[in-house]
Protein backbone atom coordinates (compact mmCIF):
# COMPACT_ATOMS: atom_id res chain seq x y z
CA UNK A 1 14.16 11.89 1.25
CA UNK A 2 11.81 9.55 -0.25
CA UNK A 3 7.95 10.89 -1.48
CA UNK A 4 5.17 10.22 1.21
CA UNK A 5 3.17 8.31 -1.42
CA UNK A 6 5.75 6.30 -2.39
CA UNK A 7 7.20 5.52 0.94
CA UNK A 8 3.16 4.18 2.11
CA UNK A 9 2.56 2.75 -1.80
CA UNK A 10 5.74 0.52 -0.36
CA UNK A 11 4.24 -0.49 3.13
CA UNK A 12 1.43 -1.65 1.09
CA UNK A 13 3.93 -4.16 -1.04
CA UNK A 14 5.27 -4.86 1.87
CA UNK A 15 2.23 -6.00 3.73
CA UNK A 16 1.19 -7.80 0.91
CA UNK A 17 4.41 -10.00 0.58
CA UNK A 18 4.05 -10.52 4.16
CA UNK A 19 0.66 -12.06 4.14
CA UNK A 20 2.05 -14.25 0.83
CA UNK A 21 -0.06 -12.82 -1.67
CA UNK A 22 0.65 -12.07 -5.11
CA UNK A 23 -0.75 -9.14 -7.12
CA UNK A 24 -3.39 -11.73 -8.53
CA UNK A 25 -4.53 -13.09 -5.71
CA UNK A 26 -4.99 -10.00 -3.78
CA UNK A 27 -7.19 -8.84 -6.67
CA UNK A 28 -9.38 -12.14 -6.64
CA UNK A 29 -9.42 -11.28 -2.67
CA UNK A 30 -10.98 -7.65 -3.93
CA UNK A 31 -13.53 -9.24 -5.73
CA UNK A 32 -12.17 -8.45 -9.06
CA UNK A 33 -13.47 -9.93 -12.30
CA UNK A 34 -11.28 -8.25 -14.22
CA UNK A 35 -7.76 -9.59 -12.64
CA UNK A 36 -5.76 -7.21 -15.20
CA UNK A 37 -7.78 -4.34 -14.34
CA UNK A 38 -7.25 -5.57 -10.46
CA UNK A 39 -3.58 -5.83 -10.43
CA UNK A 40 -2.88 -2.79 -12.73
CA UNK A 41 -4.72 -0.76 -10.11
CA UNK A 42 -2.77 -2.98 -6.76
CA UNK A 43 0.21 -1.86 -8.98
CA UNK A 44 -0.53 1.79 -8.93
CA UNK A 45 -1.43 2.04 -5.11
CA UNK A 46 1.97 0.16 -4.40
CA UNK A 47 3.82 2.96 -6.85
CA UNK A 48 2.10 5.55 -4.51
CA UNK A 49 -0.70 6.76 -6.83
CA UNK A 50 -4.03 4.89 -6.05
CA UNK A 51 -6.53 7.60 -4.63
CA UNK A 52 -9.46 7.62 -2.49
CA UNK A 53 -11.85 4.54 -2.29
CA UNK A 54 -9.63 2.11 -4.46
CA UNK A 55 -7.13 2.99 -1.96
CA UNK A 56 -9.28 2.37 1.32
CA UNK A 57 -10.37 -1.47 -0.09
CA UNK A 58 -6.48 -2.18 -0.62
CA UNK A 59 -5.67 -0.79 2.97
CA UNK A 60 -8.48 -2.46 4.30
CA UNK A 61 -7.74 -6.31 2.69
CA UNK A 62 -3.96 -6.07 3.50
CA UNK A 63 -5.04 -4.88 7.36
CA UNK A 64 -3.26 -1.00 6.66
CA UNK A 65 -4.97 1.60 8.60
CA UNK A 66 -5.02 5.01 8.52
CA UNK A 67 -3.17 5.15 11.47
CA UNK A 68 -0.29 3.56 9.35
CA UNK A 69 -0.07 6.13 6.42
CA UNK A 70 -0.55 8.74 9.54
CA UNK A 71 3.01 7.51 10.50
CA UNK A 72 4.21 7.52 7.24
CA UNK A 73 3.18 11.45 7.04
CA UNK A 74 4.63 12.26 10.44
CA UNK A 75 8.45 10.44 9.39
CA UNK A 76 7.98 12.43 6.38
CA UNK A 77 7.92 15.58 7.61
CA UNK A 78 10.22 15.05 9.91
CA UNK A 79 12.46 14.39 7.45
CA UNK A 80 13.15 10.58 8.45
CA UNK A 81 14.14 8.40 5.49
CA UNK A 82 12.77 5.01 6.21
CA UNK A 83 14.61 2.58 4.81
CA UNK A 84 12.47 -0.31 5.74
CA UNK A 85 8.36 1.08 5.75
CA UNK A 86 7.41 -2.35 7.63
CA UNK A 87 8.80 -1.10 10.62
CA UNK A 88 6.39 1.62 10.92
CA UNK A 89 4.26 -1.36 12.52
């Protein structure tokens, strides 16, 4: 069974290769003037370890609500392996 972070850290990449944006240009979408600093972080929260409010402003620019990692916590403790996170949608 696959880790609950890690499972929503990869509906996040997901999302973001679905909307055809790269790590850079999701940070210049966050407002980041520091596009290192940007995509190390956009890296993290797709590895499953971004917390709190750095978290909410990548759900909320990719359109990932909290109704989404919600699902991803009920699969998981059901014991579901999702192979495919998207299809949470």
């Amino acid at each position: 069974m696959r880790d609950l972070e890690f499972v929503f850290g990869q509906l996040l990449k997901d999302r973001r290769i679905a909307m055809g944006l790269s790590p850079k240009q999701l940070a210049e979408k966050l407002g980041y003037t520091n596009i290192v600093k940007g995509i190390r972080r956009i890296n993290v929260a797709e590895e499953g370890g971004a917390r709190d409010n750095k978290l909410q402003e990548i759900m909320a620019a990719l359109g990932v609500t909290e109704a989404d990692r919600s699902q991803c916590r009920i699969e998981q403790e059901k014991g579901i392996i999702i192979d495919d996170p998207a299809d949470l949608d």
